[in-house]
N, C-alpha and C. Protein backbone atom coordinates (compact mmCIF):
# COMPACT_ATOMS: atom_id res chain seq x y z
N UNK A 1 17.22 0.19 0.75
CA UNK A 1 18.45 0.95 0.68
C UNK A 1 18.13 2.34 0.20
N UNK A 2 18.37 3.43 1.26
CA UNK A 2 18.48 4.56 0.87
C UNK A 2 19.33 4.86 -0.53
N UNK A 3 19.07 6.10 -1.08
CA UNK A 3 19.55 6.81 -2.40
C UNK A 3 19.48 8.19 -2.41
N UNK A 4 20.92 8.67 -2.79
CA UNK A 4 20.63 10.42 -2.17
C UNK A 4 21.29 11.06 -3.43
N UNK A 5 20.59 11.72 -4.24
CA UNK A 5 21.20 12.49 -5.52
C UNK A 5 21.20 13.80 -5.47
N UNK A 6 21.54 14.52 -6.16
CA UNK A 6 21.83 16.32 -6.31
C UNK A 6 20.65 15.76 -7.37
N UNK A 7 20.02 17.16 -7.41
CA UNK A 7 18.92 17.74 -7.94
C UNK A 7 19.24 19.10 -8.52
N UNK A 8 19.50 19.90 -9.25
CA UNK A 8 19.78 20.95 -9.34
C UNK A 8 20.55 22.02 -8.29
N UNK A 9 19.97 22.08 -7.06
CA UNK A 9 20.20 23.19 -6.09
C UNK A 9 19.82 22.35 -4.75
N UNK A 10 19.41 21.54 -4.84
CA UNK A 10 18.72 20.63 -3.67
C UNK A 10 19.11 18.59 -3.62
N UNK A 11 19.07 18.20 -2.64
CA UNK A 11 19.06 17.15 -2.72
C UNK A 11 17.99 16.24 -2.56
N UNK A 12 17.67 14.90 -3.48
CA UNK A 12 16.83 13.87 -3.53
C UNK A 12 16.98 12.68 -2.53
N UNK A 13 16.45 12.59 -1.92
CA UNK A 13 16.40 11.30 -1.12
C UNK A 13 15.44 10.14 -1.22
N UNK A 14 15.96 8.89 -2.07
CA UNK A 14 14.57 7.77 -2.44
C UNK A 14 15.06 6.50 -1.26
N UNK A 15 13.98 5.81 -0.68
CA UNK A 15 13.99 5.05 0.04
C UNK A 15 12.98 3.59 -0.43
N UNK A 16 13.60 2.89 -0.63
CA UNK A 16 12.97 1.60 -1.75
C UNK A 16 13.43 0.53 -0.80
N UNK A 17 12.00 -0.27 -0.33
CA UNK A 17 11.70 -1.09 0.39
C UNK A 17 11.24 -2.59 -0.18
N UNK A 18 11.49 -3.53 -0.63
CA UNK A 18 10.31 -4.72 -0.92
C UNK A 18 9.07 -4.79 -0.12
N UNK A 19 8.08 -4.63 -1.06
CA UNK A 19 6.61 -4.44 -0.22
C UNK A 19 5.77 -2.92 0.04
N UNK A 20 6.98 -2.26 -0.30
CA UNK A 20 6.71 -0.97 0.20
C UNK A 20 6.69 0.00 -1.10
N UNK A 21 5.85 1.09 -0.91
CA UNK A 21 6.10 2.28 -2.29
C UNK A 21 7.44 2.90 -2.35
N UNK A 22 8.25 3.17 -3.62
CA UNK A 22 8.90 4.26 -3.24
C UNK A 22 9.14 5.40 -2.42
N UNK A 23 9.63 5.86 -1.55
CA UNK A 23 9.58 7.26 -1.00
C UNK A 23 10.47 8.36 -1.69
N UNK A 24 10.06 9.50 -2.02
CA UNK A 24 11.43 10.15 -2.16
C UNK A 24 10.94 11.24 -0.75
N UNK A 25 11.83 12.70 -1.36
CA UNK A 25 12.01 13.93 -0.31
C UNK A 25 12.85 14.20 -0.82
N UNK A 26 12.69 15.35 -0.83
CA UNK A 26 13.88 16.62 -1.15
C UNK A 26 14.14 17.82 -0.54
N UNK A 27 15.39 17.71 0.01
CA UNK A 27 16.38 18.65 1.12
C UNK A 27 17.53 19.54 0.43
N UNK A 28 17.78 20.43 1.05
CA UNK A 28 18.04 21.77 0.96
C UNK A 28 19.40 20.90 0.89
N UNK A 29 19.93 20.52 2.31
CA UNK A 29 21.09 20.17 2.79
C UNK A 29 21.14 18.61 2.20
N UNK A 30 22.35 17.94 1.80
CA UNK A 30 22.63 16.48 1.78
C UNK A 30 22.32 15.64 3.55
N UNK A 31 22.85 16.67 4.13
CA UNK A 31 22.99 15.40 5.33
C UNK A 31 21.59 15.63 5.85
N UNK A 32 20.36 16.55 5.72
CA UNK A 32 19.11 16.22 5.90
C UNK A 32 18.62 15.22 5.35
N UNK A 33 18.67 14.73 4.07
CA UNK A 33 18.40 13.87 3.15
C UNK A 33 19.03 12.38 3.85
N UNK A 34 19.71 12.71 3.97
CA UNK A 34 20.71 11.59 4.42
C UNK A 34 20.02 10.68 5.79
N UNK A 35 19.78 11.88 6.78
CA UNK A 35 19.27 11.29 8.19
C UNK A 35 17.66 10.88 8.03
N UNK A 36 17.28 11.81 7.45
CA UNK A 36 16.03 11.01 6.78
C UNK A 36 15.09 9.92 6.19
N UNK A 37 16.46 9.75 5.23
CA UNK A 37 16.46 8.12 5.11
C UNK A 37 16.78 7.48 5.95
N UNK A 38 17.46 7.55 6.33
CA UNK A 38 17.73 6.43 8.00
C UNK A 38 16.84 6.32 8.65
N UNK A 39 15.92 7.35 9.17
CA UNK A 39 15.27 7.41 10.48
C UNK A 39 13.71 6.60 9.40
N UNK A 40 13.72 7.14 8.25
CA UNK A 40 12.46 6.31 7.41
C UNK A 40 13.00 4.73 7.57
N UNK A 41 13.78 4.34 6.89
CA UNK A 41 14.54 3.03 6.79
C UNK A 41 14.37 2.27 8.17
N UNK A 42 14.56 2.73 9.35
CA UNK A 42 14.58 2.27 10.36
C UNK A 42 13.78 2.10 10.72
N UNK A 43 12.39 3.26 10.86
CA UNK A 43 10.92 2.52 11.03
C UNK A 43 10.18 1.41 10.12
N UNK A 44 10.87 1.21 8.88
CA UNK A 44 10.27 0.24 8.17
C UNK A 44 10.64 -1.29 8.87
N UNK A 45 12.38 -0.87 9.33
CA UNK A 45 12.55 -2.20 10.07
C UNK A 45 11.75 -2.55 10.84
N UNK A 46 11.39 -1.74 11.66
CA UNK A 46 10.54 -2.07 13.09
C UNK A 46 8.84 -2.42 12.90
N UNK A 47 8.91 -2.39 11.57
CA UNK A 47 7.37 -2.82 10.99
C UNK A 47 6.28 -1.80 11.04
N UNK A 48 6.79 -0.06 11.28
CA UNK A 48 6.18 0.46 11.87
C UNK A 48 5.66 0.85 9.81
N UNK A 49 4.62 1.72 10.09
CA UNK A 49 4.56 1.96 8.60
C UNK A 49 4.28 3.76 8.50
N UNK A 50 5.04 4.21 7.50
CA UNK A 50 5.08 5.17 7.53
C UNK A 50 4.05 6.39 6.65
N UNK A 51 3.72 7.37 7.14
CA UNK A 51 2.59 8.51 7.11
C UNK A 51 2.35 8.31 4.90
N UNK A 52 3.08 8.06 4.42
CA UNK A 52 3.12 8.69 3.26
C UNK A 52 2.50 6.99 2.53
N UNK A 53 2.72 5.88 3.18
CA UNK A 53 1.59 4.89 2.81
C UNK A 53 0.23 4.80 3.27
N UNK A 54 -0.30 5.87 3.53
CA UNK A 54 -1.64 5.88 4.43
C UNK A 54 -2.73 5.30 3.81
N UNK A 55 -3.15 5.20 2.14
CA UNK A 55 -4.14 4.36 1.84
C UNK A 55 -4.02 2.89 1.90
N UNK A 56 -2.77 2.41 2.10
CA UNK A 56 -2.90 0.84 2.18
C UNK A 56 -2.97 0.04 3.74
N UNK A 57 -2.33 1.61 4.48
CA UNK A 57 -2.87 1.20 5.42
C UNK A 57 -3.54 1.34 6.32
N UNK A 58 -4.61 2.57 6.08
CA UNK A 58 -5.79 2.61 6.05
C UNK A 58 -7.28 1.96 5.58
N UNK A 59 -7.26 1.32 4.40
CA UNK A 59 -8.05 0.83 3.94
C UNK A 59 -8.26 -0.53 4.09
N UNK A 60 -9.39 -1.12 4.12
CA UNK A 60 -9.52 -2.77 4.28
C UNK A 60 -10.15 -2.91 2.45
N UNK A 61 -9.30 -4.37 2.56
CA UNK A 61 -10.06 -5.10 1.56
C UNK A 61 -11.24 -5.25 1.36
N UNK A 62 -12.13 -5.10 2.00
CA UNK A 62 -13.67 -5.19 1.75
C UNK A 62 -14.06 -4.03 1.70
N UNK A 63 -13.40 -2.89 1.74
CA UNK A 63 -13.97 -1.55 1.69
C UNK A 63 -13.65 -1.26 -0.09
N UNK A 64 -12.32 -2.10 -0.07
CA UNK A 64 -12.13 -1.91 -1.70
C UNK A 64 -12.85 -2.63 -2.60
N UNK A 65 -13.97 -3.48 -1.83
CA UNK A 65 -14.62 -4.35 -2.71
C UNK A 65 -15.80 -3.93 -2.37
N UNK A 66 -16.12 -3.19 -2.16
CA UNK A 66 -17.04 -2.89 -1.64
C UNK A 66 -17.32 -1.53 -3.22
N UNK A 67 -16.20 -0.79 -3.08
CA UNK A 67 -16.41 0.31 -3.23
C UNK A 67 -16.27 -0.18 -5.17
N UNK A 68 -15.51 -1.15 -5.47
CA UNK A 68 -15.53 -1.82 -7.18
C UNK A 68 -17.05 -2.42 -7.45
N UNK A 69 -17.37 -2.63 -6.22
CA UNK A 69 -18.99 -3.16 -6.36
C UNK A 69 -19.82 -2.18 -6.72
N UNK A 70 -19.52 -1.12 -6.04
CA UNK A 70 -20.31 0.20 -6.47
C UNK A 70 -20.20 0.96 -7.59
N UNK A 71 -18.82 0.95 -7.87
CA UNK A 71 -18.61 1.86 -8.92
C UNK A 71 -18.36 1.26 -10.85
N UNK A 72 -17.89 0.05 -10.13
CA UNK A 72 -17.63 -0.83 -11.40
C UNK A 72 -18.27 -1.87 -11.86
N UNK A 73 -18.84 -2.48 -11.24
CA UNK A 73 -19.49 -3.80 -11.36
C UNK A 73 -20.09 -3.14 -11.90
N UNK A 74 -21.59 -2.24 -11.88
CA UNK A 74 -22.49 -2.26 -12.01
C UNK A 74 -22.78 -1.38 -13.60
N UNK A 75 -22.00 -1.44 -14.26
CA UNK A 75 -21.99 -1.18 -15.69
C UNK A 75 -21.05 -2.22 -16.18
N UNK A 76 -21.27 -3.12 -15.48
CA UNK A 76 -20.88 -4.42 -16.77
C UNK A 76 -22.34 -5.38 -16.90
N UNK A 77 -21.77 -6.04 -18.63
CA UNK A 77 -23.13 -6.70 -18.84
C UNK A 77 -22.90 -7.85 -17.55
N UNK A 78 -21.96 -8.82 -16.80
CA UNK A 78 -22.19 -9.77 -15.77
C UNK A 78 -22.13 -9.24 -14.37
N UNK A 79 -22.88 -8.09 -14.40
CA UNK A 79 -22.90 -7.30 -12.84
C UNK A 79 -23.41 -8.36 -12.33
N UNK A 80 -24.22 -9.44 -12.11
CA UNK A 80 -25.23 -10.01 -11.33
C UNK A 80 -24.32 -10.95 -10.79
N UNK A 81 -23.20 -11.88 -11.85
CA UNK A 81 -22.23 -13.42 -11.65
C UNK A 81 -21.34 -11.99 -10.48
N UNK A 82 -20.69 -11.23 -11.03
CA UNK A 82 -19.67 -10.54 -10.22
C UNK A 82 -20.24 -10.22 -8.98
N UNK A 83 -21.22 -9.64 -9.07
CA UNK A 83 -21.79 -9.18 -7.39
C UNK A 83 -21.91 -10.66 -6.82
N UNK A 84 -22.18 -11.53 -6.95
CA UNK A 84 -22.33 -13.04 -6.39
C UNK A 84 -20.85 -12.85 -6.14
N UNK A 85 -19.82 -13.00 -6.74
CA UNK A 85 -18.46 -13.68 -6.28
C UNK A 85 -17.96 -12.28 -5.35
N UNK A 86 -18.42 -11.20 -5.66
CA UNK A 86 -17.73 -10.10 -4.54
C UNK A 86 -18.54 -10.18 -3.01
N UNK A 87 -20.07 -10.53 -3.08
CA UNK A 87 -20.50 -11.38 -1.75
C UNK A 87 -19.69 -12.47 -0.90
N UNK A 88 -19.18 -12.94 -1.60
CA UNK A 88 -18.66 -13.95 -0.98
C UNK A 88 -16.92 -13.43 -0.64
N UNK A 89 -16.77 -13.12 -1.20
CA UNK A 89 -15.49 -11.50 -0.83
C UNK A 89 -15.50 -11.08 0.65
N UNK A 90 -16.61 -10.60 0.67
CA UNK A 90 -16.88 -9.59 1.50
C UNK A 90 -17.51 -10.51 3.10
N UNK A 91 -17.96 -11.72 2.60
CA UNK A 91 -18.63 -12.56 3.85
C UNK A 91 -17.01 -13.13 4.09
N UNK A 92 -16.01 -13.55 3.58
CA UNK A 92 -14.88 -13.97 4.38
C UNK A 92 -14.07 -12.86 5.46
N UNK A 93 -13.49 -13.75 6.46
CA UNK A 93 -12.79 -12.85 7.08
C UNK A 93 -11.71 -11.94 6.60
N UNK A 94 -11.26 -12.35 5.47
CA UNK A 94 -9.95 -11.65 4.89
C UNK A 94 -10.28 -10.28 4.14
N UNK A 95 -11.69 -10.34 4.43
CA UNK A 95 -11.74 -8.70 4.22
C UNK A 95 -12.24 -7.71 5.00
N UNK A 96 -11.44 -8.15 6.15
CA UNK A 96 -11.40 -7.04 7.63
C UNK A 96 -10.13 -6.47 7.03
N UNK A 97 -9.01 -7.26 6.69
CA UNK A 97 -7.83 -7.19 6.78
C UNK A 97 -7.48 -5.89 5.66
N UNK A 98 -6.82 -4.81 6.22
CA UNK A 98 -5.93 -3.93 5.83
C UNK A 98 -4.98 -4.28 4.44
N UNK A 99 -5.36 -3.48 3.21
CA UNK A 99 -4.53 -3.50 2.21
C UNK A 99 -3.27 -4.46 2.39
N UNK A 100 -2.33 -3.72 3.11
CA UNK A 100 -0.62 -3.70 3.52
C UNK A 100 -0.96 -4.99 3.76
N UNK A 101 -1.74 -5.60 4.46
CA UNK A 101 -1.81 -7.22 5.12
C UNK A 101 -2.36 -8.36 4.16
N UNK A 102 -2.63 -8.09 3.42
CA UNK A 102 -2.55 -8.81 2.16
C UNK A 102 -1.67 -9.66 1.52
N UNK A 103 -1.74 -10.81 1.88
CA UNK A 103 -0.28 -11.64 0.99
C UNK A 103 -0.67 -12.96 0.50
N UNK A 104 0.16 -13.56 -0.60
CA UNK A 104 -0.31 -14.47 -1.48
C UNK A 104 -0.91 -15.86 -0.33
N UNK A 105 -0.40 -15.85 0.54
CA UNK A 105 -1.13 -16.85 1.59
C UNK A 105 -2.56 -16.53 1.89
N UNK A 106 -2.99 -15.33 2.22
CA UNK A 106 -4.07 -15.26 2.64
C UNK A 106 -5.04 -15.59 1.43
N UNK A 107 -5.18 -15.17 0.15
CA UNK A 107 -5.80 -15.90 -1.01
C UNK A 107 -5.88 -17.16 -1.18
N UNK A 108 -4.29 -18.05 -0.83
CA UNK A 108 -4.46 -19.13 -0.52
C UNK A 108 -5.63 -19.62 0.53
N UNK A 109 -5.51 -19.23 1.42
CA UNK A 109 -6.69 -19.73 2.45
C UNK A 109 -7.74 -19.47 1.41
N UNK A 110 -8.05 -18.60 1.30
CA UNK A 110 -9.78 -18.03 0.51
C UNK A 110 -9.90 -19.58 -0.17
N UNK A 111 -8.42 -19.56 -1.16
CA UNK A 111 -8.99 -20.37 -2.38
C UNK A 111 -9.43 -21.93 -1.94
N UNK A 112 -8.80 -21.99 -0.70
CA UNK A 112 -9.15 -23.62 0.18
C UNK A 112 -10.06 -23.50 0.78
């Protein structure tokens, strides 16, 4: 559900999705704000995903494990147990899969 507030001199437009980040934008005019949210709102219906979530759905899970492997693991004292369980991370299929595509089912599978 769109949300359209006065701002000082300008108007706010927030667009709050389940699953999705906040959006805001801020317009000169109310009814810019206004159509905005709609036309955002409406591509979310259609599953399409919009420009301003680009790291989740850009990125794969194994790139993010990839990249905690590199940067984090390896200044802890159990880098060696963790790099073992992020191998096995990274050898399942579920980490082709895109951030956004991520859901408590697919862990389920992992964990079976």
């Amino acid at each position: 559900m769109a949300n359209i507030r006065k701002r000082g001199d300008s108007w706010q437009a927030k667009v709050q999705r389940k699953g999705m980040p906040v959006l805001y934008q801020t317009f000169a005019k109310k009814s810019d704000a206004a159509v905005w949210a709609r036309q955002l709102e409406a591509s979310i219906d259609r599953g399409e995903t919009p420009d301003e979530v680009g790291p989740m759905a850009t990125t794969t899970f194994g790139e993010l494990i990839a990249r905690c492997q590199a940067e984090v693991t390896v200044t802890k004292r159990s880098a060696r147990q963790e790099n073992y369980r992020m191998k096995r991370f990274l050898a399942h299929p579920m980490s082709k899969l895109h951030l956004k595509d991520l859901t408590t089912g697919v862990f389920a599978g992992y964990r079976t």
